[in-house]
Protein backbone atom coordinates (compact mmCIF):
# COMPACT_ATOMS: atom_id res chain seq x y z
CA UNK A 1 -23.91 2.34 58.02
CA UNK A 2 -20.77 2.94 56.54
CA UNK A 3 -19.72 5.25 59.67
CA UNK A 4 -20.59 2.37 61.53
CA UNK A 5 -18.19 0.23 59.52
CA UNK A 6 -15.30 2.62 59.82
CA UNK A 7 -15.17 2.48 63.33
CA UNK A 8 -15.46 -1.22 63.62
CA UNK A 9 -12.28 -0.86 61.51
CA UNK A 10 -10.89 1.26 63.19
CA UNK A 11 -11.09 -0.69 66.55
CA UNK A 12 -9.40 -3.74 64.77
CA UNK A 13 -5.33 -3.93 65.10
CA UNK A 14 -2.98 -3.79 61.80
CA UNK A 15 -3.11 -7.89 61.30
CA UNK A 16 -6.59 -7.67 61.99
CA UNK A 17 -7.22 -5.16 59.10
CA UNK A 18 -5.13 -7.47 57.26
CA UNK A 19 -6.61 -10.83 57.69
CA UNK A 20 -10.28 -9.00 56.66
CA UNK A 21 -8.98 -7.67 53.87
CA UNK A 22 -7.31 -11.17 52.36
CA UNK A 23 -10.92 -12.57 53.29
CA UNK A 24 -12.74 -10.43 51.40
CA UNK A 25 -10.31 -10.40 48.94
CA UNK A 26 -10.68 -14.27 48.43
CA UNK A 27 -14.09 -14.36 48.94
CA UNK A 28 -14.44 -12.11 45.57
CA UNK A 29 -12.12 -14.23 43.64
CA UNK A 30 -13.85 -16.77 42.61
CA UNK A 31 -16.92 -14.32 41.28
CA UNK A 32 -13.70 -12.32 38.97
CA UNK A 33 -12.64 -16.07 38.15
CA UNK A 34 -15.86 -16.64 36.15
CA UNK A 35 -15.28 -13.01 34.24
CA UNK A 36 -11.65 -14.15 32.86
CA UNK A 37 -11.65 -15.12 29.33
CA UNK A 38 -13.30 -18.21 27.69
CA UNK A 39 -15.51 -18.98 30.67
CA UNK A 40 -18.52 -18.30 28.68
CA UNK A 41 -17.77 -21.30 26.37
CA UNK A 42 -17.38 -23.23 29.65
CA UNK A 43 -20.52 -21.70 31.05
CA UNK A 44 -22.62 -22.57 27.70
CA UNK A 45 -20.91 -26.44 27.91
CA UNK A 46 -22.97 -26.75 31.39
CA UNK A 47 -26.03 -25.28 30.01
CA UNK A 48 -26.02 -27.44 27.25
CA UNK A 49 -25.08 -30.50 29.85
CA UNK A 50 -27.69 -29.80 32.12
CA UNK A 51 -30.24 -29.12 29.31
CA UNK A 52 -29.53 -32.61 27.66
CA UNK A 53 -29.46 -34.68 31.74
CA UNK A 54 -32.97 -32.92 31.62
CA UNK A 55 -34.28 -34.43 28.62
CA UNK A 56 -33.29 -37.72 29.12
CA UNK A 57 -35.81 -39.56 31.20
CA UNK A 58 -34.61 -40.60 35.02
CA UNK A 59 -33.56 -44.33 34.70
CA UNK A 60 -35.23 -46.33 37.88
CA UNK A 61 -34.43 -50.05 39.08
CA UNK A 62 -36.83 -52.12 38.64
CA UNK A 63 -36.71 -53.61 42.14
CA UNK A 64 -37.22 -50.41 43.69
């Protein structure tokens, strides 16, 4: 497979190359974004957030 993947790149033009490259680039950005330092607090905040919304009963209208 990657032989296969070389040659598609291969076939592609200089910009081409480019443009996939800023792609995948960006595309893995936001997974590094969450390894930066003091996400974890802001990871355990939505834990604790969504562990609290799940204890709470769900609220209904009464003219439903």
């Amino acid at each position: 497979m990657a032989g296969e993947d070389r040659r598609q790149q291969d076939d592609l033009d200089a910009r081409e190359r480019a443009r996939t490259r800023r792609r995948d680039r960006d595309a893995d950005a936001q997974a590094r974004d969450l390894l930066r330092p003091g996400m974890g607090k802001v990871f355990k905040q939505i834990q604790d957030a969504q562990a609290k919304a799940a204890k709470e009963p769900v609220r209904r209208d009464r003219r439903a």
